[in-house]
N, C-alpha and C. Protein backbone atom coordinates (compact mmCIF):
# COMPACT_ATOMS: atom_id res chain seq x y z
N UNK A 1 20.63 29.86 26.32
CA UNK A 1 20.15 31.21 26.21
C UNK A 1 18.63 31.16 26.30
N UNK A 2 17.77 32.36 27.33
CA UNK A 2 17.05 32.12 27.59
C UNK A 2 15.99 33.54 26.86
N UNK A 3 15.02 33.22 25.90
CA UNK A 3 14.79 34.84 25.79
C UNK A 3 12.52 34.10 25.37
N UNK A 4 12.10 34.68 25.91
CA UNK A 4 10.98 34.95 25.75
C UNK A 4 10.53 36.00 24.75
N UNK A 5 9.44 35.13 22.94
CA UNK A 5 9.29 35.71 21.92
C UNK A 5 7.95 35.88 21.84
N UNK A 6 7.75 37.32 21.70
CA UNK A 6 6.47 38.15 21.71
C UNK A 6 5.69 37.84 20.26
N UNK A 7 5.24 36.67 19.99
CA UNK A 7 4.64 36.54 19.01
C UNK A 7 3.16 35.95 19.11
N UNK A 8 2.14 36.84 18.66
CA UNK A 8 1.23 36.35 19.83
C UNK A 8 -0.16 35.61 18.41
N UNK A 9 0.52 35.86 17.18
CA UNK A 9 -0.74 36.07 16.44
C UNK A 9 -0.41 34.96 15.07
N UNK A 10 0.58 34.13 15.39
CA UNK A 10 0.74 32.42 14.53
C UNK A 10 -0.64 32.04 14.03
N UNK A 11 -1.36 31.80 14.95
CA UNK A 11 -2.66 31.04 14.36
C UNK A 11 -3.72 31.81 14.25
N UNK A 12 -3.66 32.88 13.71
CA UNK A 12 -4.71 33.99 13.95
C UNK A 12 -5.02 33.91 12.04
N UNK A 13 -6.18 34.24 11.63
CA UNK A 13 -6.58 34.10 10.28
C UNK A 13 -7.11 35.16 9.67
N UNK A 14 -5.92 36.48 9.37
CA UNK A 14 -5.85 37.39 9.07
C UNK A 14 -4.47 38.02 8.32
N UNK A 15 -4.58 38.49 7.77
CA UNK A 15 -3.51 39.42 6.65
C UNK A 15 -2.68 40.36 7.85
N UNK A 16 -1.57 40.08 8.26
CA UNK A 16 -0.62 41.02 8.66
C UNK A 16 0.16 41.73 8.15
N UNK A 17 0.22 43.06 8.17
CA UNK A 17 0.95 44.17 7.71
C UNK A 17 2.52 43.85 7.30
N UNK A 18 3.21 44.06 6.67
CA UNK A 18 4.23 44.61 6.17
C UNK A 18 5.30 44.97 7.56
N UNK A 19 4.57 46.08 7.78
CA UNK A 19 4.72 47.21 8.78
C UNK A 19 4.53 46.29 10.25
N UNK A 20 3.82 45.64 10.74
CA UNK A 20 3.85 44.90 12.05
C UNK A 20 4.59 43.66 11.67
N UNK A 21 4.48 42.86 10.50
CA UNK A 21 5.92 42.04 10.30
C UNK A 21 7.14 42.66 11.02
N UNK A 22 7.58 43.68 10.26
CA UNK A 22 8.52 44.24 10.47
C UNK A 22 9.12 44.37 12.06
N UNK A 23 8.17 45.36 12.85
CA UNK A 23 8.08 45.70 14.07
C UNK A 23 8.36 44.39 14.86
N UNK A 24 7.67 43.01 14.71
CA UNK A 24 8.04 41.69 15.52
C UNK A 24 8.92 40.93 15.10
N UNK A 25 9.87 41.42 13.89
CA UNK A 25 10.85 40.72 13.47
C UNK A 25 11.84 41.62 14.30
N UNK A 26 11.97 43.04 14.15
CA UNK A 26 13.23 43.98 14.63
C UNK A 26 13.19 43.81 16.20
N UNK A 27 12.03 43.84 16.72
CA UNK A 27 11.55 44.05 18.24
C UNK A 27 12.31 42.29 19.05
N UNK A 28 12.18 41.46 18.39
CA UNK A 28 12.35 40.15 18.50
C UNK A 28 14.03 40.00 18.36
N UNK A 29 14.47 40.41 17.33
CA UNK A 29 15.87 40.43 16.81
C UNK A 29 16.75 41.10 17.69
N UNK A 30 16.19 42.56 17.89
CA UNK A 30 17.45 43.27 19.34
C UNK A 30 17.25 42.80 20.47
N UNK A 31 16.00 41.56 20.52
CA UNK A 31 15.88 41.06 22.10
C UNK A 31 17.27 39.84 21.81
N UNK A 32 17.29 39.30 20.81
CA UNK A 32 18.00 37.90 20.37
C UNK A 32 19.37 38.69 20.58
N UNK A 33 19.90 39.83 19.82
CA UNK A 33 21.30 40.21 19.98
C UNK A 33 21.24 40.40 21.26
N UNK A 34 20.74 41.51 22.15
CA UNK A 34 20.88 41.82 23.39
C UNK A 34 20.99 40.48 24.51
N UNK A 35 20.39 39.90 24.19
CA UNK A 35 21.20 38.27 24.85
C UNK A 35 22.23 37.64 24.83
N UNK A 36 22.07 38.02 23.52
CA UNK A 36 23.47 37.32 22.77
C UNK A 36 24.81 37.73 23.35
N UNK A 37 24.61 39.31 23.22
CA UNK A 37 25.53 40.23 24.00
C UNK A 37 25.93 39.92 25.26
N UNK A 38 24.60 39.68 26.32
CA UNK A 38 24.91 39.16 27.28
C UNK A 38 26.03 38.52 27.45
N UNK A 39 25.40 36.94 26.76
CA UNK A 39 25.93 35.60 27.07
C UNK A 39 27.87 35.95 26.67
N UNK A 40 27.47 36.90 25.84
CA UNK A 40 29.88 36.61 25.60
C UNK A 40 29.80 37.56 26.20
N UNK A 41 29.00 38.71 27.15
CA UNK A 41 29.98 39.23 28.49
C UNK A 41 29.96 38.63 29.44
N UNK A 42 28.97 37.66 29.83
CA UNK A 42 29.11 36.52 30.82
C UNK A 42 30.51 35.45 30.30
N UNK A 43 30.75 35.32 28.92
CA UNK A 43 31.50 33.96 28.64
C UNK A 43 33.36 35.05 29.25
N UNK A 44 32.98 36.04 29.66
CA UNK A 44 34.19 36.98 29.82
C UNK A 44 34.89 37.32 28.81
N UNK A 45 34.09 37.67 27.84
CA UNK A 45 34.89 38.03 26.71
C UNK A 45 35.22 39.81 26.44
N UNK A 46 35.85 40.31 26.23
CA UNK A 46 36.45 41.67 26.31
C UNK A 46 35.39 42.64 25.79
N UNK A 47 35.03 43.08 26.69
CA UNK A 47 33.86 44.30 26.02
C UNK A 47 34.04 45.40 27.14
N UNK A 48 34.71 46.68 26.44
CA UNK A 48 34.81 47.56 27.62
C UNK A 48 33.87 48.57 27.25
N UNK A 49 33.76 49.66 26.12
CA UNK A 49 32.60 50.08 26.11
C UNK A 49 31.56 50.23 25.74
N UNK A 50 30.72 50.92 25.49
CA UNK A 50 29.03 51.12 25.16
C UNK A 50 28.94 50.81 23.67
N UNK A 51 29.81 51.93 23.21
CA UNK A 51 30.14 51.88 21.22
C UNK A 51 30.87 50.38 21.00
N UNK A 52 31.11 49.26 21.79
CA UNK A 52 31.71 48.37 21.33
C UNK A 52 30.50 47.31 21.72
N UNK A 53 30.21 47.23 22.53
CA UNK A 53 28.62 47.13 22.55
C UNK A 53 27.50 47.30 21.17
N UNK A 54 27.70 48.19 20.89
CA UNK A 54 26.69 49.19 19.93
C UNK A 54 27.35 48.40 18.47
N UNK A 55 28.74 47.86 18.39
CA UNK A 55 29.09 47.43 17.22
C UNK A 55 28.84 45.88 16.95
N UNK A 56 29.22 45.26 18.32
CA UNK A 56 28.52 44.03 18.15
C UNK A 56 27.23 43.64 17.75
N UNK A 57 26.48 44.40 18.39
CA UNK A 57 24.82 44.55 18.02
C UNK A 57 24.40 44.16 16.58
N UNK A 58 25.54 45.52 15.89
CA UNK A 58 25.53 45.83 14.46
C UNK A 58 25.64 44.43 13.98
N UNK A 59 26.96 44.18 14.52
CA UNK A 59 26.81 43.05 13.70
C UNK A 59 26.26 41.47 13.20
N UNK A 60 25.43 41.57 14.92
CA UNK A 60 24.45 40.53 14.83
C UNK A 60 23.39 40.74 14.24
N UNK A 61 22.67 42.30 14.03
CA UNK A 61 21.64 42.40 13.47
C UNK A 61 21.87 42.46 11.59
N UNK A 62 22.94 42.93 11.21
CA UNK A 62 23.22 42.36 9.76
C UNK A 62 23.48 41.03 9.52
N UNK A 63 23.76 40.12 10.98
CA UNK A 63 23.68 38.70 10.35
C UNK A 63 22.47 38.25 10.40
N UNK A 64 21.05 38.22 11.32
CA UNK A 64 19.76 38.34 11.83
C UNK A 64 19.54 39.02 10.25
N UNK A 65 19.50 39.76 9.54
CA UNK A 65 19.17 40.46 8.44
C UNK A 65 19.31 39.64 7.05
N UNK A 66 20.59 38.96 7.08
CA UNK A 66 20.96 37.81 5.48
C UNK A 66 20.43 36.81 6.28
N UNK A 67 19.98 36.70 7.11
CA UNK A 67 19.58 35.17 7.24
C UNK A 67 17.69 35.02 6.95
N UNK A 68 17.33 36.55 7.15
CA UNK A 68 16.11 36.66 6.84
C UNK A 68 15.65 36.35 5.69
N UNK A 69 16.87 37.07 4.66
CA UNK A 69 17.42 37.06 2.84
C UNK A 69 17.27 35.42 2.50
N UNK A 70 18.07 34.94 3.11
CA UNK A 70 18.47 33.49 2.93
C UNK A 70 17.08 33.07 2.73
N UNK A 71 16.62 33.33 3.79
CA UNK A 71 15.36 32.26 4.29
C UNK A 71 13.94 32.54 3.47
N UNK A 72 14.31 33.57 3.00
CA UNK A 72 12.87 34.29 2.25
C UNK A 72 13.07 34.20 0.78
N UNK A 73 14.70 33.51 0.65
CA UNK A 73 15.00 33.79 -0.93
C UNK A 73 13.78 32.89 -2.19
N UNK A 74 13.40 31.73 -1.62
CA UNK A 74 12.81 30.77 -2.31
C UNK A 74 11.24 30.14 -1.69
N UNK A 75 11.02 31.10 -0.99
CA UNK A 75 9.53 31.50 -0.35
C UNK A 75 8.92 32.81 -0.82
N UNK A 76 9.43 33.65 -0.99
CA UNK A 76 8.83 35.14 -1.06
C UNK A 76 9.13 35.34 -2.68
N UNK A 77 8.30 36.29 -3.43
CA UNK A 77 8.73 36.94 -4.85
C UNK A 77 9.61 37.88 -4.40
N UNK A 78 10.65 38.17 -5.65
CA UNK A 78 11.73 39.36 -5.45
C UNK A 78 11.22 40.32 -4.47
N UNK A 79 10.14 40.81 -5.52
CA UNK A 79 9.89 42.26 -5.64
C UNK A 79 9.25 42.45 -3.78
N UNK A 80 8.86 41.48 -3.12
CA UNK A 80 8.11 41.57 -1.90
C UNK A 80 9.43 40.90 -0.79
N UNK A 81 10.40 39.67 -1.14
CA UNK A 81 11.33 40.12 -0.29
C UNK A 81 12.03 41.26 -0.51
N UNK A 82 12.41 41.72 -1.79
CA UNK A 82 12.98 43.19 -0.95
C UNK A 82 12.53 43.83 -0.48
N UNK A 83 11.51 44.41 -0.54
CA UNK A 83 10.92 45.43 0.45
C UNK A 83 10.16 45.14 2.19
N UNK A 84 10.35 43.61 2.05
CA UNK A 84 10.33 43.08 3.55
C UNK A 84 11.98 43.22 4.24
N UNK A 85 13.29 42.97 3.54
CA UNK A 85 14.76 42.97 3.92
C UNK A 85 14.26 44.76 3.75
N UNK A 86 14.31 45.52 3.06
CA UNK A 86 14.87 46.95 3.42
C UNK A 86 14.18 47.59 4.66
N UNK A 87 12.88 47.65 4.95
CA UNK A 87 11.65 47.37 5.96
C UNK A 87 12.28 46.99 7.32
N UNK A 88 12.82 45.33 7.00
CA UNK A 88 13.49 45.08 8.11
C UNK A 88 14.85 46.01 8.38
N UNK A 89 15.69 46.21 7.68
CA UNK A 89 17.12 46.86 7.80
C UNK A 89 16.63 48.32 8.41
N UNK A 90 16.18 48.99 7.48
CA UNK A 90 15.73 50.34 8.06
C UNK A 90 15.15 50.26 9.31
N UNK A 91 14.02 49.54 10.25
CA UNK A 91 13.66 49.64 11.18
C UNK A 91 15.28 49.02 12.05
N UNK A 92 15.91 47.87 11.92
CA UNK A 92 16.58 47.89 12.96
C UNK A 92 18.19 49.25 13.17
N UNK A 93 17.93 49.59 11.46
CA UNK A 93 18.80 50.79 11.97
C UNK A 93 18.39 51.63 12.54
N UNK A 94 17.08 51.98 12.89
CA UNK A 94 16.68 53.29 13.98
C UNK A 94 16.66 52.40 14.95
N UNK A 95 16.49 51.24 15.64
CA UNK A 95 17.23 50.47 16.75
C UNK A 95 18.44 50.94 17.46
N UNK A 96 19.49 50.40 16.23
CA UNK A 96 20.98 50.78 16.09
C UNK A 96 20.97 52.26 16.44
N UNK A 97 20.54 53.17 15.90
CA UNK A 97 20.36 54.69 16.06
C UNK A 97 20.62 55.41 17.79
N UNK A 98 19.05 54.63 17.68
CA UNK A 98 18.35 55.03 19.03
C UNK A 98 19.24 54.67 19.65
N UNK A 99 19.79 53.22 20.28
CA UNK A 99 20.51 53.24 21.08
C UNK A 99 21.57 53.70 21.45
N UNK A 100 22.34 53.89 20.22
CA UNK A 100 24.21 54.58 19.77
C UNK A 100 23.85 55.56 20.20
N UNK A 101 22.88 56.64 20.25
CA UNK A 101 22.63 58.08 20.35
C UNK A 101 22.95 58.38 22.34
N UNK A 102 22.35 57.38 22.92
CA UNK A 102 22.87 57.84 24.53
C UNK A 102 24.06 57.42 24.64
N UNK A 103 25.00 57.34 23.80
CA UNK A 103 26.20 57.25 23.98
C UNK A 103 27.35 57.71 23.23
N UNK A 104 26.93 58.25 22.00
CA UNK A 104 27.82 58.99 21.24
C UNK A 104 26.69 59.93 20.10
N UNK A 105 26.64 60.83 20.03
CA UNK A 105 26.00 61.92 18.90
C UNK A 105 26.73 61.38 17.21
N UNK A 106 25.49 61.54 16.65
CA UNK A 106 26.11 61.38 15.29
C UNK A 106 25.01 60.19 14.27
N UNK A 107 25.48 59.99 13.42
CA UNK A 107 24.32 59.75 12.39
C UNK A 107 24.60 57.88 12.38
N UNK A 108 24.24 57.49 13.68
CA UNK A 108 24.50 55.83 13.26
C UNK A 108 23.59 55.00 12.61
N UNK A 109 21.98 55.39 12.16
CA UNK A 109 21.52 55.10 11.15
C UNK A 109 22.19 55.02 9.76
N UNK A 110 22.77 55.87 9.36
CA UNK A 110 23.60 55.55 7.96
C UNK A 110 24.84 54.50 7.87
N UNK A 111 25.38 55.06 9.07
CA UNK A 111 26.20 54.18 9.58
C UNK A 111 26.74 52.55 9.60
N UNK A 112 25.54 52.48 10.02
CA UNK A 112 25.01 51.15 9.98
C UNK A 112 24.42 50.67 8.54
N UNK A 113 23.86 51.62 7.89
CA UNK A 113 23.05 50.83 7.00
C UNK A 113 24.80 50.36 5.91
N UNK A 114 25.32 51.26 6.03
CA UNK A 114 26.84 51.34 5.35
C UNK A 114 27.59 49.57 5.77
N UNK A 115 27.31 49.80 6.83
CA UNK A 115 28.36 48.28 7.56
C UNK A 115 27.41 47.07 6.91
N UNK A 116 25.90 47.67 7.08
CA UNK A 116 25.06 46.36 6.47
C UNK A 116 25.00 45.91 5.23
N UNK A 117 25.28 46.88 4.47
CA UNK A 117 25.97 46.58 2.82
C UNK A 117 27.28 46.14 2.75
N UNK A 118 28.18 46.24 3.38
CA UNK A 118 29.31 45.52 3.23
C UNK A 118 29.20 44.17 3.72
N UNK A 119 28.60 43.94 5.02
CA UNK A 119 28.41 42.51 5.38
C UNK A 119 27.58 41.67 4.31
N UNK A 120 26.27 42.36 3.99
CA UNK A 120 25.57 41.63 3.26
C UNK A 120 26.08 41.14 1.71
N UNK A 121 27.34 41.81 1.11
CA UNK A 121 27.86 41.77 -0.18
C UNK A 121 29.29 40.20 0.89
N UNK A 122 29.41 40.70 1.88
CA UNK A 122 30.23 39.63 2.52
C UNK A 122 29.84 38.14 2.88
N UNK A 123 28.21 38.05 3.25
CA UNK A 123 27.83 37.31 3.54
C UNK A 123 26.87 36.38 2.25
N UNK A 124 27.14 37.24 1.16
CA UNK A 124 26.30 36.71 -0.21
C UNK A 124 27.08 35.44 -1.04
N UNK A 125 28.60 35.45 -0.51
CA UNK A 125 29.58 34.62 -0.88
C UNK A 125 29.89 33.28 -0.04
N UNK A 126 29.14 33.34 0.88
CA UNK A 126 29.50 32.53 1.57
C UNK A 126 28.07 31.28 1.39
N UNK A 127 28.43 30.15 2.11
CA UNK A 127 27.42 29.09 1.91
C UNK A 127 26.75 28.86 2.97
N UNK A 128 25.43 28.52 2.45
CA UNK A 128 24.21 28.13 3.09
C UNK A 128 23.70 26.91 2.69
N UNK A 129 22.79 26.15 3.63
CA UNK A 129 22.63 24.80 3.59
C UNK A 129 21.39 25.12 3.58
N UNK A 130 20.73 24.87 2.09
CA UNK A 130 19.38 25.60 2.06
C UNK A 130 18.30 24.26 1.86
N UNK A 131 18.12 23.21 2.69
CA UNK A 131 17.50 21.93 2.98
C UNK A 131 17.19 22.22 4.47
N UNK A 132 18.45 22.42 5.65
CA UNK A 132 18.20 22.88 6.59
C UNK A 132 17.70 23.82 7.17
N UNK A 133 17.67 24.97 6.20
CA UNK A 133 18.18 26.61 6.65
C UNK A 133 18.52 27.19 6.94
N UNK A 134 20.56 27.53 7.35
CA UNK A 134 20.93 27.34 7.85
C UNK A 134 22.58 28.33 7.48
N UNK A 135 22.94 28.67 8.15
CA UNK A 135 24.78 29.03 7.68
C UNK A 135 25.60 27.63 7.84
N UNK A 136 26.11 27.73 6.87
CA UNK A 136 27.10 26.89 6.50
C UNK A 136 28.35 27.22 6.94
N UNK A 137 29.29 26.64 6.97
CA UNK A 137 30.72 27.28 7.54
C UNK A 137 31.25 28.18 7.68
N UNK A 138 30.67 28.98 6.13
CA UNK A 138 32.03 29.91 5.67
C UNK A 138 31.24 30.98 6.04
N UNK A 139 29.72 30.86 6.11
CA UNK A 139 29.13 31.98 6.90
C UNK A 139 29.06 32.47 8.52
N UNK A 140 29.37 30.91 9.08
CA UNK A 140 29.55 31.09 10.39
C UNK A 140 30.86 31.70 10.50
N UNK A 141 32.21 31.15 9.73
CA UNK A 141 33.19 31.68 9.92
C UNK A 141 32.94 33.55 9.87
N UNK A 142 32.62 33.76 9.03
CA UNK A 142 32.65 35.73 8.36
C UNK A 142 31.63 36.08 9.88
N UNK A 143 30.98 35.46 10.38
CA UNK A 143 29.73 35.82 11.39
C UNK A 143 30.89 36.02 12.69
N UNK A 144 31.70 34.67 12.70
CA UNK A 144 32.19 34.62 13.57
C UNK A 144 33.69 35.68 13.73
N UNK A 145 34.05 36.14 12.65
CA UNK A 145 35.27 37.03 12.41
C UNK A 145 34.57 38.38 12.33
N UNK A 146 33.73 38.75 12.27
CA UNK A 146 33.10 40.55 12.50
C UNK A 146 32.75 40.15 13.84
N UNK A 147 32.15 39.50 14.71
CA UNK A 147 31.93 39.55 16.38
C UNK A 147 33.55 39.50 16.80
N UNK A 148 33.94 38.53 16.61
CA UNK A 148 35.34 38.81 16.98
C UNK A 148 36.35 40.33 17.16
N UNK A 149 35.91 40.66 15.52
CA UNK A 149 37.00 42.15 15.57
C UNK A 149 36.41 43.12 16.29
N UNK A 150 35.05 42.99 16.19
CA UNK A 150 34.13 44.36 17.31
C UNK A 150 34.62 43.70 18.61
N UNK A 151 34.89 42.73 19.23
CA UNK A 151 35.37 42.39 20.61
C UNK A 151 36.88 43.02 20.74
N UNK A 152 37.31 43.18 21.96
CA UNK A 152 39.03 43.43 22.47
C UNK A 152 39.22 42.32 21.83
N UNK A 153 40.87 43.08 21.37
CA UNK A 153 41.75 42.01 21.50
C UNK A 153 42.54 41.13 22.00
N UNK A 154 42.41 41.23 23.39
CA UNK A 154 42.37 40.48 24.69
C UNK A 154 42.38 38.81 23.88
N UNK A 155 41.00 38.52 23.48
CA UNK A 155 40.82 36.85 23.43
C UNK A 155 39.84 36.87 22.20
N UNK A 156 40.34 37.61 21.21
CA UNK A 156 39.50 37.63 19.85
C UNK A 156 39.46 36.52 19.47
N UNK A 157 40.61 35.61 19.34
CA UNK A 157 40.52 34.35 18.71
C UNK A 157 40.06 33.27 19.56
N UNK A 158 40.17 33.22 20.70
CA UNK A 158 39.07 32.39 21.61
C UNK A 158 37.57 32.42 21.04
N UNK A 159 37.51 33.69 21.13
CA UNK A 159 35.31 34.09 20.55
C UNK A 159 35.41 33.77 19.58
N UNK A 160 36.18 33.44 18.56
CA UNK A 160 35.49 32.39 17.43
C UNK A 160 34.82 31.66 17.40
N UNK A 161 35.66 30.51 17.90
CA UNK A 161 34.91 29.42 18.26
C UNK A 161 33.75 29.52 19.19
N UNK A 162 33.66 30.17 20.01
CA UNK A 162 32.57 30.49 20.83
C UNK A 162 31.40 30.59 20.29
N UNK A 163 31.84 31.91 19.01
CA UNK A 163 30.32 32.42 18.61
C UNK A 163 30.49 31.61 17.42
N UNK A 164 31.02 30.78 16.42
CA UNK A 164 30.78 29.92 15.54
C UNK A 164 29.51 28.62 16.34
N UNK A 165 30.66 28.23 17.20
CA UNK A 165 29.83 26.61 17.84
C UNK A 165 28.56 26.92 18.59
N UNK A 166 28.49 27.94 19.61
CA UNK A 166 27.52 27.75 20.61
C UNK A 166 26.66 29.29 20.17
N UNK A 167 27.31 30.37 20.14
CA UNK A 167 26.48 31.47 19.89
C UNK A 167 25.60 32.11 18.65
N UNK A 168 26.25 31.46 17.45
CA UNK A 168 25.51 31.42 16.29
C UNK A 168 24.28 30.54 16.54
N UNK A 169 24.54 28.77 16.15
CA UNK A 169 23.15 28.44 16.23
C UNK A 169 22.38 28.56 17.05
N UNK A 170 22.79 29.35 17.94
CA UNK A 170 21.31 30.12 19.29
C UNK A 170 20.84 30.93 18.80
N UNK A 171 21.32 31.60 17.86
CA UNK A 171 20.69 32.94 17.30
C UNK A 171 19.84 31.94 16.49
N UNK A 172 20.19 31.44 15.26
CA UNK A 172 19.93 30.98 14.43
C UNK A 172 18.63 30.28 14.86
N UNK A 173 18.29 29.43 16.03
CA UNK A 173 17.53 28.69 16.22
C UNK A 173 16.42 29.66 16.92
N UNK A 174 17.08 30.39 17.71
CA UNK A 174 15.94 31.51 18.68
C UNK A 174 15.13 32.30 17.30
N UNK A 175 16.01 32.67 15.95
CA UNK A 175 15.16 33.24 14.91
C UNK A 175 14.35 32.60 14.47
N UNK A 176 14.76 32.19 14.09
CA UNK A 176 13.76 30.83 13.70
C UNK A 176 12.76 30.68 14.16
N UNK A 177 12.37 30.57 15.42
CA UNK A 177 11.11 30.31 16.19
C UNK A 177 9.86 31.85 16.63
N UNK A 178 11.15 32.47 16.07
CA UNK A 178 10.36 34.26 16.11
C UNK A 178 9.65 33.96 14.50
N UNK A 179 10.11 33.52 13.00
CA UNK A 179 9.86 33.48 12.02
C UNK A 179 8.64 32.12 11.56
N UNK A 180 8.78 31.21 12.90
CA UNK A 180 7.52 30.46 12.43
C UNK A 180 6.36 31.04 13.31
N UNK A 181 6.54 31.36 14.34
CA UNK A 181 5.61 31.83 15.29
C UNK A 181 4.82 33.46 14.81
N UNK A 182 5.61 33.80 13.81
CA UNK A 182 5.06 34.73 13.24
C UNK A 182 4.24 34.37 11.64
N UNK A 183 3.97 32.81 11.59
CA UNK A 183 3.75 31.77 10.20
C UNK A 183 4.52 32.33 9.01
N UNK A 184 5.78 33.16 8.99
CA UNK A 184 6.67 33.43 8.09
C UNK A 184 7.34 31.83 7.47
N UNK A 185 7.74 30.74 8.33
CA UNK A 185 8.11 29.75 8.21
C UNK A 185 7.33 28.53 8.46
N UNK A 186 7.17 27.44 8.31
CA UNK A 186 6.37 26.32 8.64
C UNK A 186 6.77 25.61 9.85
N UNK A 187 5.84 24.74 10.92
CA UNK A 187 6.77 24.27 11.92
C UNK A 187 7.72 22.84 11.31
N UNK A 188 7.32 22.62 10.02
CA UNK A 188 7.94 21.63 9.19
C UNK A 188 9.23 21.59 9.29
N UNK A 189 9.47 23.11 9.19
CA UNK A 189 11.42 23.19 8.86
C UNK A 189 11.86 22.90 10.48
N UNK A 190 12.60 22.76 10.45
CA UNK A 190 13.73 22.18 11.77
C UNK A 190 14.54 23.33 11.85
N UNK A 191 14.71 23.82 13.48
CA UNK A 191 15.28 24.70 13.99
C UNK A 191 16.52 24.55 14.75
């Protein structure tokens, strides 16, 4: 997977906003799903329309979202990762919004923020390999079973494995390099 990350200001020696965090984490993240998307309609995996499209998204950007959680849990104070995770969530739900809107009317900002609380209470149970940084099985599995059910059921259980083995740690690794390049992370950690 091939995606070019707009991060232009790593070694720059200045205080960045909150607010432009935000913007090059979300801006970066729907470039990472929208690839992502790509690559399993190239792998021929069942995607017939726009709103099924629009759900996959969802659900890469609530996994793109706990992995931010994950990663910020034992770097950041509470009180400043949460309001960097809600920051982030809220901007990529007017993402989610914006785009759902040329294709169906209706309030998919809430929508979404709704699916992102259930995943994120889904994805809080599961394990992480926090030496690496990383999803652990049972997170790839839950990652890999919400892409699945937003896909047809054509070859749901084929895209498991798909997006467990090859399409997760692309995300995982493509974030990653949006989160050091933005000096959120060190080039220390391994991607």
């Amino acid at each position: 997977m091939r995606i070019r990350l707009r991060t232009q200001w790593n070694n720059q020696e200045r205080d960045i906003s909150l607010e432009d965090t935000v913007s090059v984490l979300a801006f970066n993240s729907w470039r990472i799903g929208m690839q992502s998307l790509l690559e399993i309609e190239n792998e021929n995996f069942q995607v017939d329309t726009q709103m099924q499209r629009i759900a996959v998204l969802e659900e890469m950007m609530a996994f793109l979202i706990h992995l931010l959680d994950r990663i910020a849990y034992n770097s950041v104070m509470a009180s400043d990762r949460e309001a960097l995770i809600s920051a982030f969530a809220l901007k990529l739900a007017d993402h989610v919004h914006n785009n759902a809107q040329d294709f169906a009317a209706g309030d998919h900002r809430n929508d979404f923020i709704n699916k992102l609380n259930t995943r994120l209470a889904d994805y809080s149970e599961t394990t992480w390999a926090t030496i690496a940084q990383e999803p652990g099985f049972s997170m790839g599995l839950a990652f890999g079973n919400h892409i699945a059910n937003a896909l047809g059921s054509r070859d749901n259980k084929w895209a498991l494995d798909y997006i467990q083995q090859v399409l997760m740690p692309e995300m995982v690794k493509l974030f990653k390099q949006v989160l050091t390049r933005i000096g959120f992370i060190n080039n220390s950690v391994k991607s």
